[in-house]
Protein backbone atom coordinates (compact mmCIF):
# COMPACT_ATOMS: atom_id res chain seq x y z
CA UNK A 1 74.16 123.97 92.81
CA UNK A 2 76.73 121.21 92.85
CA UNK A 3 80.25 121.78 91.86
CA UNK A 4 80.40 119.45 88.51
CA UNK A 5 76.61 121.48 87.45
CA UNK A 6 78.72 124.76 87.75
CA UNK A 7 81.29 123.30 86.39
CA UNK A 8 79.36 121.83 83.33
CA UNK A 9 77.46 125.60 82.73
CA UNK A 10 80.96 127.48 83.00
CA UNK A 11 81.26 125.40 79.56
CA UNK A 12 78.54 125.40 78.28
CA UNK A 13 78.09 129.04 77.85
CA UNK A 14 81.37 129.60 75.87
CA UNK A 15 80.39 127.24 73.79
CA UNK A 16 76.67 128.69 72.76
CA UNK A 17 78.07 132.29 72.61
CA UNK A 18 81.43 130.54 70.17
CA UNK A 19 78.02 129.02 68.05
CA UNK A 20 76.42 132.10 67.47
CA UNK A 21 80.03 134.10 67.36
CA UNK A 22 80.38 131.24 64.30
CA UNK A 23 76.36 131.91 62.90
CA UNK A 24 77.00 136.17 62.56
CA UNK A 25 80.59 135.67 60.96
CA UNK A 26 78.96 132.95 58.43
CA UNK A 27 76.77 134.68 55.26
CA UNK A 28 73.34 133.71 54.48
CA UNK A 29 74.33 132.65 51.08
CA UNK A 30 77.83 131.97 49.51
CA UNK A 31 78.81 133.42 45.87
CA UNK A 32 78.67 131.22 42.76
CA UNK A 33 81.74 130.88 40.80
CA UNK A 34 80.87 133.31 38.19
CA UNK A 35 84.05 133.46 36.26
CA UNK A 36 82.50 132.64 33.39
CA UNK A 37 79.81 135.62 33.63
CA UNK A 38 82.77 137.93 32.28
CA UNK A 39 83.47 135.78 30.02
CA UNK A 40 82.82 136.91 26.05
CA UNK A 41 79.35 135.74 24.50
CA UNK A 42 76.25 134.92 25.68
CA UNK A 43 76.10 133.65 29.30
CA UNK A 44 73.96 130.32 30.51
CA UNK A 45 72.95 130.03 34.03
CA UNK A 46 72.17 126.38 34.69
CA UNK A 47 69.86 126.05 38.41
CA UNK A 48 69.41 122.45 39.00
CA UNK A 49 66.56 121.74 41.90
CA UNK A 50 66.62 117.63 41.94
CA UNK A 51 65.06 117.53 45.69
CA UNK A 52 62.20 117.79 47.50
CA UNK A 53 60.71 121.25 47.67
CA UNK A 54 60.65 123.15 50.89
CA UNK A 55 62.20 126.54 52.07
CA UNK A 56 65.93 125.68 51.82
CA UNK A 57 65.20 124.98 48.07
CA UNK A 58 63.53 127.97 47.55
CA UNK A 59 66.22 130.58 49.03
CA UNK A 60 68.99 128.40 47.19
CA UNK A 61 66.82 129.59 44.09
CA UNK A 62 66.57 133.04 45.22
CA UNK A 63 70.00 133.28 45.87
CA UNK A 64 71.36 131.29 42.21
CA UNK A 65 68.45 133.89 40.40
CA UNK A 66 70.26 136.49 42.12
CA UNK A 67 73.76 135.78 40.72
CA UNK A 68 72.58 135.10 37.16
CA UNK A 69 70.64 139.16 37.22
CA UNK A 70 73.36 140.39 38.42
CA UNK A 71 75.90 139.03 35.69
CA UNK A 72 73.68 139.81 33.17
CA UNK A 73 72.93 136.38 32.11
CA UNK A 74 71.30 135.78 29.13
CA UNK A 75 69.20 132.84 29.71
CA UNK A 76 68.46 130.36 32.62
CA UNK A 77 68.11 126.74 32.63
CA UNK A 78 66.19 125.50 35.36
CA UNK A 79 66.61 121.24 35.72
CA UNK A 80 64.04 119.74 37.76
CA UNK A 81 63.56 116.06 39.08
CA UNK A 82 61.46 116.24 41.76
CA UNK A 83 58.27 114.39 43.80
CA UNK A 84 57.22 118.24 44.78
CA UNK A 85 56.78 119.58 48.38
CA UNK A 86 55.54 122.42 49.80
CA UNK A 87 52.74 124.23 48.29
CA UNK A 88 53.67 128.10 49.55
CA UNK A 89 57.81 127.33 48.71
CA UNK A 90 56.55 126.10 44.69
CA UNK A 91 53.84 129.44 44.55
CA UNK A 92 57.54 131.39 45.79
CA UNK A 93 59.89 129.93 43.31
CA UNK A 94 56.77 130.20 40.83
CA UNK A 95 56.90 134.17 41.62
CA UNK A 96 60.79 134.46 41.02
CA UNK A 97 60.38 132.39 37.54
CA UNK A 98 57.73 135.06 36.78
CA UNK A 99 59.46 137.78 37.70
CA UNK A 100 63.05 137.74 36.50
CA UNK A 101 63.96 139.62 33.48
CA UNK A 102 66.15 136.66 32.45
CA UNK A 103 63.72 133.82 30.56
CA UNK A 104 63.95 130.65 32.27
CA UNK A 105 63.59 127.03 30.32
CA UNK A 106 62.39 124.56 32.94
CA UNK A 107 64.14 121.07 31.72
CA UNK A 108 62.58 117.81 32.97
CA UNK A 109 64.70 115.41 34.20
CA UNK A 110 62.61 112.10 35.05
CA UNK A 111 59.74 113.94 36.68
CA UNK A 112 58.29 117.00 37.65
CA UNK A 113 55.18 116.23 39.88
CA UNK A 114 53.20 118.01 41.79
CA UNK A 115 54.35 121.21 43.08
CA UNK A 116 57.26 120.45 40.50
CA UNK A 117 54.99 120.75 37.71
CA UNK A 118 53.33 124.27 38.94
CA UNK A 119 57.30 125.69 39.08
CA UNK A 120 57.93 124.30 35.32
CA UNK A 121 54.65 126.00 34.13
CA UNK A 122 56.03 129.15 35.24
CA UNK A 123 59.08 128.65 33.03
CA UNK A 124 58.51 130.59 29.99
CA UNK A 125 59.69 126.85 27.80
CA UNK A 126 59.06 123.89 29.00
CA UNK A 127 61.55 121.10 27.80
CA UNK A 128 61.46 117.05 28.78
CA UNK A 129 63.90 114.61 28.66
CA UNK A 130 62.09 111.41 27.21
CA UNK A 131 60.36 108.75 29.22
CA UNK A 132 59.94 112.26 31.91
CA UNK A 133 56.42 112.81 33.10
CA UNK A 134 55.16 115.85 34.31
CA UNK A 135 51.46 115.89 36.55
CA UNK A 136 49.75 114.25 39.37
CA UNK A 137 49.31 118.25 41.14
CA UNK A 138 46.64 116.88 43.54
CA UNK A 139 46.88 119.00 47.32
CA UNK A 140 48.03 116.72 50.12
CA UNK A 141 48.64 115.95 53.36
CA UNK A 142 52.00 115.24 55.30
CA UNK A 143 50.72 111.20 55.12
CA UNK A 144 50.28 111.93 51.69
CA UNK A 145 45.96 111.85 51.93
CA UNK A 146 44.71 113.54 49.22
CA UNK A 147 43.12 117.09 50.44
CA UNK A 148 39.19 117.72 49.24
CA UNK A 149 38.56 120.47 51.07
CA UNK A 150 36.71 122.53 47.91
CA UNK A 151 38.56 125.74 48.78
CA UNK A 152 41.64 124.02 48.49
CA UNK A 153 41.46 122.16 45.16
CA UNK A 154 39.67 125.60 44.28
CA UNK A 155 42.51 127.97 44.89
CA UNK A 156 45.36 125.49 43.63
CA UNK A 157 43.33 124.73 40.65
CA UNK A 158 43.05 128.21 39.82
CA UNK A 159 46.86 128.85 40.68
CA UNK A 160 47.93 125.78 38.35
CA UNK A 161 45.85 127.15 35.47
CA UNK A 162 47.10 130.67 35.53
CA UNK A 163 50.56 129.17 35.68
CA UNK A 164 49.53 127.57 32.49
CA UNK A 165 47.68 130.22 30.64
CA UNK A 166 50.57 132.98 31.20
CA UNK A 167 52.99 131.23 28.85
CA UNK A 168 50.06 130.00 26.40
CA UNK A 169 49.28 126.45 27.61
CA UNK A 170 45.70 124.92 27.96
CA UNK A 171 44.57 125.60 31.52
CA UNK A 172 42.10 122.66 31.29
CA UNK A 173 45.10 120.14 31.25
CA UNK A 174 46.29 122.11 34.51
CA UNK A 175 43.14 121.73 35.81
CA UNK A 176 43.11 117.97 35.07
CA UNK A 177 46.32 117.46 36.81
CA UNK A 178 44.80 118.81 40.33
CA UNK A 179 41.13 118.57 40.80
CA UNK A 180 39.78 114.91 40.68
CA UNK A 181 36.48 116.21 39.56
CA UNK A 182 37.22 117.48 36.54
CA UNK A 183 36.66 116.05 33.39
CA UNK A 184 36.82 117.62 29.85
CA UNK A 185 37.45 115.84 26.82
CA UNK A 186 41.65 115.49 25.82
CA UNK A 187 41.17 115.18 21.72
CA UNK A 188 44.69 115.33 21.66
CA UNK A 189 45.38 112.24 22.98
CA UNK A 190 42.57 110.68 22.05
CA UNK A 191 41.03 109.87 25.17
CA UNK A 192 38.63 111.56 28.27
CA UNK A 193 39.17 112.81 31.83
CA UNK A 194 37.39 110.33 33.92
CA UNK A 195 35.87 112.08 37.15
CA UNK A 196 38.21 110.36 40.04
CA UNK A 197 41.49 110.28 38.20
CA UNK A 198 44.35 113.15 38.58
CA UNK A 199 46.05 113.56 35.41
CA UNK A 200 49.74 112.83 34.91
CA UNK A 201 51.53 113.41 30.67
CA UNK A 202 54.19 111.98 29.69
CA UNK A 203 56.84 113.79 27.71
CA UNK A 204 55.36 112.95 24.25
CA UNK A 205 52.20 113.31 25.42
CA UNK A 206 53.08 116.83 26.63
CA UNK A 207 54.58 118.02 23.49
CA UNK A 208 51.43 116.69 21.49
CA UNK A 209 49.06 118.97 24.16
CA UNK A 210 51.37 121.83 23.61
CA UNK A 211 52.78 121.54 27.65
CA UNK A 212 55.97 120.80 26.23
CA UNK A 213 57.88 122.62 23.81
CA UNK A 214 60.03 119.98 22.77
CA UNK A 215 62.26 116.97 24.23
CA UNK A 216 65.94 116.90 24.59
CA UNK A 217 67.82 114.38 26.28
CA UNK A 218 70.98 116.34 27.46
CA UNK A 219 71.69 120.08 28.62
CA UNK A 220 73.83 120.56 25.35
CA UNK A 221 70.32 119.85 22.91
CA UNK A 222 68.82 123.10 24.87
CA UNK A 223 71.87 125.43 24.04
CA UNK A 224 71.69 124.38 20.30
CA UNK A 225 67.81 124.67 20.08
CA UNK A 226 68.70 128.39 22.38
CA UNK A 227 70.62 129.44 19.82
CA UNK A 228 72.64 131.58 21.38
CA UNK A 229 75.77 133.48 20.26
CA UNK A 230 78.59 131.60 21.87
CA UNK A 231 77.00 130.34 25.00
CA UNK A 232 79.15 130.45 27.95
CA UNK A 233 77.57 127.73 30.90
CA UNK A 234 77.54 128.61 34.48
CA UNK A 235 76.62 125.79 36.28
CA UNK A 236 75.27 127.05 40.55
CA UNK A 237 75.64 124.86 43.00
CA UNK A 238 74.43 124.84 46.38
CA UNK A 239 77.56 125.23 48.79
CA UNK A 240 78.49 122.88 51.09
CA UNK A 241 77.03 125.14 54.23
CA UNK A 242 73.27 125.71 52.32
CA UNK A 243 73.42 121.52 51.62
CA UNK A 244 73.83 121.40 55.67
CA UNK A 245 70.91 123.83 55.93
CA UNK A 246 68.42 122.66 54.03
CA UNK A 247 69.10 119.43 55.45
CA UNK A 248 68.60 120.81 58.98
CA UNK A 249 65.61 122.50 57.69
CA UNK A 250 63.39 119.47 56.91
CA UNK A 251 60.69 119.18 59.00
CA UNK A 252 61.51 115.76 60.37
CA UNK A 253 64.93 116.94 61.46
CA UNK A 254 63.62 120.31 62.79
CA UNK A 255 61.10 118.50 65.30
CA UNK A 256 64.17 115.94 66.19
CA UNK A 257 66.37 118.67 67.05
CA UNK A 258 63.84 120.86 68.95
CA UNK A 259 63.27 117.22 71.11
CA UNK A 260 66.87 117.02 71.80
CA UNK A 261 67.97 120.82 72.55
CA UNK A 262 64.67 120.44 75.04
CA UNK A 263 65.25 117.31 76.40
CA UNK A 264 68.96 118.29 77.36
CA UNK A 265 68.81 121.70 78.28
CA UNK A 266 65.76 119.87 80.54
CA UNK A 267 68.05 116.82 81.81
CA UNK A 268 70.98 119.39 82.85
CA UNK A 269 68.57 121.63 84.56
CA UNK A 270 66.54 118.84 86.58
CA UNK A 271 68.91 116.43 87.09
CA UNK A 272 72.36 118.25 87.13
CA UNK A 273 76.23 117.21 87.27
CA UNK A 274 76.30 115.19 83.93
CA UNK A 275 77.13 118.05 81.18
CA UNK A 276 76.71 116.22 78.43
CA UNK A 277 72.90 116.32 78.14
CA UNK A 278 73.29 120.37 78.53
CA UNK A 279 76.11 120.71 75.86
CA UNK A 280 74.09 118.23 73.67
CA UNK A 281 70.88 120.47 73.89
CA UNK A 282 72.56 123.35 73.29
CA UNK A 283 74.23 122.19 70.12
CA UNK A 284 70.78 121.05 68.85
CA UNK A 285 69.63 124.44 69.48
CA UNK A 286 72.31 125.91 67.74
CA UNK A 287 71.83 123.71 65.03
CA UNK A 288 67.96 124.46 64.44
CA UNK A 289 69.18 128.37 64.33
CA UNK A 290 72.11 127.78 62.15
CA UNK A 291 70.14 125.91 59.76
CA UNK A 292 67.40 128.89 60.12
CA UNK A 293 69.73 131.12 59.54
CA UNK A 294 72.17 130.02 56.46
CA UNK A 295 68.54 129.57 54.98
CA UNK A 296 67.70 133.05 55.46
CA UNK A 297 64.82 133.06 57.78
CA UNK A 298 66.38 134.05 61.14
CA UNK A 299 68.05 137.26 62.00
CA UNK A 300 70.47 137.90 64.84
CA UNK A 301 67.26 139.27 66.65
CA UNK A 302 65.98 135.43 66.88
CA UNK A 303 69.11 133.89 67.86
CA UNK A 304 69.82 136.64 70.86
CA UNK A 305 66.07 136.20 71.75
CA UNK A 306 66.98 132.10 72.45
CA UNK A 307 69.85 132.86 74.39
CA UNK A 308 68.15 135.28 76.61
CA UNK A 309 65.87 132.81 77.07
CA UNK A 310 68.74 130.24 78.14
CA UNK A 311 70.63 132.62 80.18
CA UNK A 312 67.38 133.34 82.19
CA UNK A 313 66.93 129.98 82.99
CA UNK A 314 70.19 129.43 84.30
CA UNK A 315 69.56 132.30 86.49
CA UNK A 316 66.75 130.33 88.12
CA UNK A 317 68.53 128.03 89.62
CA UNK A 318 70.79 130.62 91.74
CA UNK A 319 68.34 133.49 92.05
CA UNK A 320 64.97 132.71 93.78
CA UNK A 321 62.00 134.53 91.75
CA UNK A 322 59.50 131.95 92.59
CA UNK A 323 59.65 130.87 88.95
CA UNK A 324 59.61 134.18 87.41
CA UNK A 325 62.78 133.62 85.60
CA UNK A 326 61.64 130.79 84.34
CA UNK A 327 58.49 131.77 82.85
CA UNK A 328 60.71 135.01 81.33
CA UNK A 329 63.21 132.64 80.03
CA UNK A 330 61.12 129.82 78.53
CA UNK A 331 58.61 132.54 76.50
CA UNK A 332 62.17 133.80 75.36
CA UNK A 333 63.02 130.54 74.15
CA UNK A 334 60.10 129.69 72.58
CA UNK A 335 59.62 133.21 70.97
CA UNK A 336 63.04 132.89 69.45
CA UNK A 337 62.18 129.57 67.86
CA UNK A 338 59.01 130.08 66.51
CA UNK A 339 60.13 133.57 65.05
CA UNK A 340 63.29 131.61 63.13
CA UNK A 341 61.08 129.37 61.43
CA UNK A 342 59.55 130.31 57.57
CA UNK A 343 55.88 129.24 59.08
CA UNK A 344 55.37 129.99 62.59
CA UNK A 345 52.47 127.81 62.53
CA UNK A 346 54.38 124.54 61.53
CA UNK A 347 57.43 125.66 64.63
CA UNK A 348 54.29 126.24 66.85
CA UNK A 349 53.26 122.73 66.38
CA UNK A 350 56.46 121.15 65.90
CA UNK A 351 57.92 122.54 69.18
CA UNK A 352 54.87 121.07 70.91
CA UNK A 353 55.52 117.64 69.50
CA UNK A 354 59.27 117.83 70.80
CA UNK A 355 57.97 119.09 73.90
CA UNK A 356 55.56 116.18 74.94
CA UNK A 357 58.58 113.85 73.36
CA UNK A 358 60.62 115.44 75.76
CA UNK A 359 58.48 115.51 78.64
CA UNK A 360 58.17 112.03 78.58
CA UNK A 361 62.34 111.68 77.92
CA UNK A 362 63.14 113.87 81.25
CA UNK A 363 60.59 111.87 83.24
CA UNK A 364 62.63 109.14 82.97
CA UNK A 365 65.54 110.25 82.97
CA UNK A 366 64.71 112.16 86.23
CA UNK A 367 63.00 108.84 87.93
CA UNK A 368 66.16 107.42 86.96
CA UNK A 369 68.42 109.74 88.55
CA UNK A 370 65.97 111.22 91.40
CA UNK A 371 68.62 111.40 93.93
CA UNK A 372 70.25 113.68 91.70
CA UNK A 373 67.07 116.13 91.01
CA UNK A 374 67.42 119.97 91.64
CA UNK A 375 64.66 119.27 94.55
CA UNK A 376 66.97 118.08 96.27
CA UNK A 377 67.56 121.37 97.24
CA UNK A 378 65.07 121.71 98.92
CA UNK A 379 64.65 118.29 100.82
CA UNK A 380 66.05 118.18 104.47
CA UNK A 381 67.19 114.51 104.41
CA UNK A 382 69.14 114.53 107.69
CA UNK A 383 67.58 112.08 110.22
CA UNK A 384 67.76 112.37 114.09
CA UNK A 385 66.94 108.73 114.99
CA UNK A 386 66.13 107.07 118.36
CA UNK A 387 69.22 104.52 117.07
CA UNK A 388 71.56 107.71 116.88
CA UNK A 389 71.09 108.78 120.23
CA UNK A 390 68.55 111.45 119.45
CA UNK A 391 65.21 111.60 121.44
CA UNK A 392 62.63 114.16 120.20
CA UNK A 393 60.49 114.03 123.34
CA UNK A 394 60.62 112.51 127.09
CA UNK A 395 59.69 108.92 127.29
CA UNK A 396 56.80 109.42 129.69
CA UNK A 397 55.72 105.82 129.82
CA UNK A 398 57.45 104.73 132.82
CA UNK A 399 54.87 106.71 135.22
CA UNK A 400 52.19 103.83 133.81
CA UNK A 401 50.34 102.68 136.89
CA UNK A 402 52.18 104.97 139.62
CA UNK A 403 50.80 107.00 141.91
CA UNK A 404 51.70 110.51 143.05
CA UNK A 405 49.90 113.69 144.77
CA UNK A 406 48.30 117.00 142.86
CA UNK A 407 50.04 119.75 143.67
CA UNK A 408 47.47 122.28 142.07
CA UNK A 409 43.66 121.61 141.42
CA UNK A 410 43.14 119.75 137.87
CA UNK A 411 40.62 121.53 136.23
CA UNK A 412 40.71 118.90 134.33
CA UNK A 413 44.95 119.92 133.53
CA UNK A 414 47.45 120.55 136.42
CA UNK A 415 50.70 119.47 137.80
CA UNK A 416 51.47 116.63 140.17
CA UNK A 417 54.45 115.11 142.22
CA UNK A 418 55.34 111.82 140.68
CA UNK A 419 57.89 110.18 142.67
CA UNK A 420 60.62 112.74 142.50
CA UNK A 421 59.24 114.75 139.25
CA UNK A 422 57.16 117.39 138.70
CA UNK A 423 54.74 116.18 135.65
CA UNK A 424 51.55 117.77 133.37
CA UNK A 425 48.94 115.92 133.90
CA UNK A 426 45.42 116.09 132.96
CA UNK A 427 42.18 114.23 134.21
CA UNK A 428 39.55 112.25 132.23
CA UNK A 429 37.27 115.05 132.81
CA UNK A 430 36.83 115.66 136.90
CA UNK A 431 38.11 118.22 139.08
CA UNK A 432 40.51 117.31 141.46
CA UNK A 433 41.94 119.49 144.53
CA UNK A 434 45.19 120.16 145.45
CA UNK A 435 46.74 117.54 147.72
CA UNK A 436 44.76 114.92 146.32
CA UNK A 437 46.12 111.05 145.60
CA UNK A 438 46.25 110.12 142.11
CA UNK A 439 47.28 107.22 140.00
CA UNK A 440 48.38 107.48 136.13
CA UNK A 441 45.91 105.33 133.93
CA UNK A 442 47.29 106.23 130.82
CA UNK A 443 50.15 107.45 129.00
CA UNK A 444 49.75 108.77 125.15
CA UNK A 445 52.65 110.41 123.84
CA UNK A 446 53.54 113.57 125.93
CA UNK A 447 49.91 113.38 127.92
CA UNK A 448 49.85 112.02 130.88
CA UNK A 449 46.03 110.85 132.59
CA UNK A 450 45.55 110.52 135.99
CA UNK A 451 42.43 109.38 138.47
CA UNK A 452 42.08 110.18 141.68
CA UNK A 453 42.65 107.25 144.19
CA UNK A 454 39.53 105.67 146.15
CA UNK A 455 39.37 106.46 149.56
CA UNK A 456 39.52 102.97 151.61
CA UNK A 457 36.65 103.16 153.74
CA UNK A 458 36.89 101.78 157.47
């Protein structure tokens, strides 16, 4: 390997194992500042989840839940302004609504669609600010396509009306907000559930079907209709580290840093002696496992698993295995990201996407820079030219047209005396004894045909 490729790895590994030296020192979750929890009267927990949901929401909920158990809270208020999300991270929150001992109050700011609206069912009260709608639960896709598969709409249907009928709402209206082909009649507003339309209610509307138990316009309306005996507010917030990681966690940013970390590591293995495609892949790596990992979804296991799969790599290029190592060292890789990730399924087809994005990326890259590929090893590119002095065999032309005298029979292959040298020469097919005259009719290459001469007759 070249001097600046050793060079470049001699940095880069300090600088993965200072990473993960950085991800085991770092907690999965930072406290809350729950000076208030000791504080006389009853304590508040307010959880605000005003973002898309998706796995880094959910643990940031498991974690705040958590905190308010464990001092004793008295109540929880949950603030939600969300579009929804994923499906399985609502039906999670959902279960740790359900199953804390401390009642929650789900509070509406704006909107609550979707898989929003199946979390603030689970809420034991259900409070909206006005002009707030709550609704629109229809399954879809990542383009946003509505789903139809029947077993589908069946299960969510199902899931959104027991949401509803554990805290004593009408299930039909839960039904209504998923599966376009329901219909029932809504006296309460006055009107009918059209097959085709997905049903969204607005926050009067939702306190006239009994949804909502009442609006409220601030945080301070709750703790006077709560109340409670001197209510003391602790407000959670996500730290600064679990913002990073559920930002690294999106699935958009996930694929783009599984393209880069493969692209570079790629680059820097392919085309070596730049360093800063291999330190820029290994910091995306990093990045997908930190993210992974602040979140709560990868262990130590899953980070040493990718760097085993790195190191073995590297070993490639200065062990020969016949590709061994490399095989060893990319399932390594590949287990270790696809056991980080909360679905394996999604990482599975994620990491394909980034690796056909970064197929394409090193291709060029490596047409770019070809004189600089690792097959290079392998190429013999000295040249021994006629122009550099070198010959590679005896010019045998000049015996064109010459005549000399066998010295052994040609059967059809023998030697002659040409002039002063002793040449191979072969016949056209005809024996010829020794002694004989011969002439050379052709010359191709190294092979030299002769004739034998006509005898002149007298």
């Amino acid at each position: 390997m070249k001097h600046g490729s050793m060079k470049m790895f001699r940095l880069l590994l300090p600088i993965a194992f200072l990473l993960l030296a950085v991800l085991a020192v770092i907690p999965p979750a930072a406290a809350a500042d729950d000076t208030a929890a000791n504080s006389i009267g009853s304590t508040v927990y307010v959880i605000r989840a005003e973002q898309t949901i998706e796995s880094g929401l959910q643990e940031y909920l498991k974690r705040a839940y958590s905190e308010a158990a464990e001092a004793s809270a008295q109540h929880i208020i949950l603030v939600l302004n969300t579009y929804g999300g994923r499906v399985d991270s609502a039906e999670e929150i959902g279960r740790i609504i359900r199953t804390s001992k401390i009642p929650t109050t789900a509070f509406v700011q704006e909107k609550a669609v979707s898989a929003g609206t199946y979390i603030a069912l689970n809420a034991k009260q259900l409070v909206m600010e006005p002009g707030s709608t709550i609704g629109a639960a229809a399954v879809v896709d990542g383009s946003g396509d509505l789903i139809t598969n029947p077993k589908t709409v069946s299960f969510w249907t199902e899931a959104m009306k027991e949401a509803a009928k554990q805290n004593g709402r009408d299930p039909n209206f839960a039904a209504a907000m998923v599966n376009p082909n329901f219909t029932f009649d809504m006296k309460e507003l006055g009107r009918t559930k059209e097959k085709g339309d997905i049903l969204t209610l607005s926050a009067s509307d939702a306190v006239k079907v009994g949804y909502a138990d009442y609006t409220a316009s601030s945080i301070d309306e709750i703790l006077d209709h709560l109340a409670l005996n001197q209510p003391q507010v602790v407000e959670v917030k996500a730290t600064p580290v679990e913002k990073i990681a559920q930002f690294l966690t999106l699935p958009v940013v996930m694929t783009l840093l599984l393209i880069i970390g493969i692209a570079g590591v790629a680059i820097e293995l392919f085309v070596p002696g730049f360093g800063v495609p291999g330190i820029t892949g290994i910091i995306a790596f990093a990045l997908y496992f930190f993210g992974h990992y602040i979140i709560g979804f990868a262990g130590m296991e899953d980070v040493i698993l990718f760097v085993v799969g790195i190191l073995l790599l590297v070993s490639e290029l200065f062990i020969p295995s016949f590709g061994i190592l490399a095989i060893l060292g990319s399932v390594s890789l590949i287990a270790g990201v696809v056991l980080a990730s909360a679905d394996p399924k999604e990482a599975v087809l994620s990491l394909a996407l980034a690796l056909a994005i970064a197929v394409v990326v090193v291709v060029i890259v490596a047409k770019r820079f070809q004189s600089r590929g690792i097959w290079n090893r392998f190429i013999l590119r000295d040249q021994l030219t006629t122009e550099q002095g070198y010959v590679s065999t005896a010019n045998k032309s000049s015996y064109l047209h010459r005549n000399g005298r066998t010295l052994t029979p040609l059967r059809p292959a023998g030697t002659a005396q040409i002039g002063d040298d002793r040449v191979d020469v072969v016949t056209t097919g005809e024996f010829i004894p020794a002694g004989s005259d011969i002439t050379v009719v052709r010359v191709e290459g190294t092979r030299v045909v002769v004739q034998q001469c006509k005898q002149e007759t007298k």
